[in-house]
Protein backbone atom coordinates (compact mmCIF):
# COMPACT_ATOMS: atom_id res chain seq x y z
CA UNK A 1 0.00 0.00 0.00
CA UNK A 2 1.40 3.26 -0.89
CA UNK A 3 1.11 6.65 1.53
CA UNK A 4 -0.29 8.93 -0.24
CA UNK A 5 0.49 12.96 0.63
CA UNK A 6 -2.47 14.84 2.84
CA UNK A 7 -2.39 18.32 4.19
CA UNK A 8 -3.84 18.68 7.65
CA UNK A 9 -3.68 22.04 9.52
CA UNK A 10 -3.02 22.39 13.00
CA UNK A 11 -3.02 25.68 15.37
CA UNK A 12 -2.86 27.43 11.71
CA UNK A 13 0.25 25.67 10.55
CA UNK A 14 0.00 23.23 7.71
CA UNK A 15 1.67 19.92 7.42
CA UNK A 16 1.91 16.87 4.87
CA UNK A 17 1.82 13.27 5.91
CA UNK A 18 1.87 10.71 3.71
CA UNK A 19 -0.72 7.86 4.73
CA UNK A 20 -2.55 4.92 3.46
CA UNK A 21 -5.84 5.61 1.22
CA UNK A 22 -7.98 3.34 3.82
CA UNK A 23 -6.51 5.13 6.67
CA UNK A 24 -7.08 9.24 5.59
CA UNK A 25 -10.90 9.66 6.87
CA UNK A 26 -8.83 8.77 10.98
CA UNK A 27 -5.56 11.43 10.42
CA UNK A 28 -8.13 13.76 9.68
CA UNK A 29 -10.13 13.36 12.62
CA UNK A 30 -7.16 13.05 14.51
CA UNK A 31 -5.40 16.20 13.24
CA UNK A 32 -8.97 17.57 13.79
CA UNK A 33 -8.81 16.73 17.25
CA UNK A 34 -4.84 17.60 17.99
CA UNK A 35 -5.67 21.13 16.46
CA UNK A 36 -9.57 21.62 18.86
CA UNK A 37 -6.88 20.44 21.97
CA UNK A 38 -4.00 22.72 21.52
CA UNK A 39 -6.17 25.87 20.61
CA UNK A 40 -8.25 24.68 24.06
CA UNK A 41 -4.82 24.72 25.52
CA UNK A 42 -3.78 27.76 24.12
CA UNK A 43 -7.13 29.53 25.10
CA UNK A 44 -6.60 33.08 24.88
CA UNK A 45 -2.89 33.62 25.04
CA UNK A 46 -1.71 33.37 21.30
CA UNK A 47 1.94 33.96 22.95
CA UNK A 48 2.36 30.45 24.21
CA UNK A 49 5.20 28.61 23.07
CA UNK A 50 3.56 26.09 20.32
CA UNK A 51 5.87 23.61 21.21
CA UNK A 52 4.83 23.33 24.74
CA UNK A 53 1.02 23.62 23.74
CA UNK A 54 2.16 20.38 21.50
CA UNK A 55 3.87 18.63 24.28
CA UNK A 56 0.87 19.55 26.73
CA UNK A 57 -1.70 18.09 24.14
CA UNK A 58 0.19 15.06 23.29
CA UNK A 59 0.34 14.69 26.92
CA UNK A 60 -3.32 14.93 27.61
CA UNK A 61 -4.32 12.61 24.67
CA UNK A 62 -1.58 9.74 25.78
CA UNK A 63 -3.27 10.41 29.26
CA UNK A 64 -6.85 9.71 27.66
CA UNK A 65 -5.40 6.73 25.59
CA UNK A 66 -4.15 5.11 28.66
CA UNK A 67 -7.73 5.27 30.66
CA UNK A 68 -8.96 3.50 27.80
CA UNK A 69 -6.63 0.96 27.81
CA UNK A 70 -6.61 0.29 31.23
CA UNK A 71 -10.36 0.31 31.11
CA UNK A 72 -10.24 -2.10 28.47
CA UNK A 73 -7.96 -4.16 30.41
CA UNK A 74 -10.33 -4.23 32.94
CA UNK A 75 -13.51 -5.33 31.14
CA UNK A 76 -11.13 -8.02 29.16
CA UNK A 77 -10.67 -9.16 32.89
CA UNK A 78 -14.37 -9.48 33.89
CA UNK A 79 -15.21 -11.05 30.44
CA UNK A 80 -13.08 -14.22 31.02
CA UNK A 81 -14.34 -13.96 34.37
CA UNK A 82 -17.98 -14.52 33.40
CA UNK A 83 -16.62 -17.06 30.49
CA UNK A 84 -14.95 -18.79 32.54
CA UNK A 85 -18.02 -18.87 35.24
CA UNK A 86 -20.99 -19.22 32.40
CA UNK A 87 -18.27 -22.06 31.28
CA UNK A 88 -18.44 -23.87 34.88
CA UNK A 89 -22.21 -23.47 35.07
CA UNK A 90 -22.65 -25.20 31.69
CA UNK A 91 -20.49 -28.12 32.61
CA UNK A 92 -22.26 -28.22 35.74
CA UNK A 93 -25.62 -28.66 34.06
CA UNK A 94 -24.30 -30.72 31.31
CA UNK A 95 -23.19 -33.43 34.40
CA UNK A 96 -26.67 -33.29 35.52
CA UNK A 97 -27.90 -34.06 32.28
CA UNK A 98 -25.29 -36.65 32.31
CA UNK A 99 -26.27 -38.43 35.15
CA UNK A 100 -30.21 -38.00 34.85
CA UNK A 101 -29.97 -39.82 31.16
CA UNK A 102 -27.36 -41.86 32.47
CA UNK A 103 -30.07 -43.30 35.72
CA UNK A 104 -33.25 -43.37 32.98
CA UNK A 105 -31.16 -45.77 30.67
CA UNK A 106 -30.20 -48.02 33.90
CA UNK A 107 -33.87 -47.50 34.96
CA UNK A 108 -35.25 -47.85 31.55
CA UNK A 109 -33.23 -51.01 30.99
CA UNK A 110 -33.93 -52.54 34.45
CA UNK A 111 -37.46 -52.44 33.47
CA UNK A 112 -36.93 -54.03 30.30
CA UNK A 113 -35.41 -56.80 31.73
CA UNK A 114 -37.47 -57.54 34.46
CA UNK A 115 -40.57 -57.36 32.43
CA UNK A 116 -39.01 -60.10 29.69
């Protein structure tokens, strides 16, 4: 897959990336969203030094990414927990099952016999 060149602007400066065709509609939404966090960072002073409104963003969106990922972490967790419970309750019930057919087939078999 070749990149292909895209200009994104951010806090008024413009920049060319090269990225995948499949991939362009996401590093526009993410330059959209690096550019509505540093002017939100910037707020009203237009003096601040852009580089430290960049590291300040970057910092905040790495912060955001690693909620999610610990969140997801977390519900990864209590999904094999339930699996692994939903997976103890079925072998419970398929032992029950088990044993009831396995005592009707003994039952049903005594019968048989007896009555021939």
């Amino acid at each position: 897959m070749s990149a292909e060149p895209v200009s994104v602007r951010i806090l008024d400066r413009e920049y060319t990336v090269g990225v995948g065709g499949d991939e362009r509609d996401s590093l526009m939404a993410a330059a959209r969203l690096l550019d509505a966090r540093m002017r939100e960072i910037r707020g009203s002073n237009r003096m601040a030094a852009v580089d430290r409104i960049a590291v300040l963003a970057a910092l905040n969106l790495a912060h955001e990414l690693q909620l999610l990922r610990d969140e997801n972490a977390r519900q990864a967790v209590a999904l094999q927990q339930t699996l692994a419970d939903l997976n103890r309750r079925l072998d419970r019930a398929k032992a029950v099952v088990d044993w009831a057919g396995a005592g009707f087939t003994h039952q049903r078999s005594a019968r048989i016999s007896v009555e021939t």
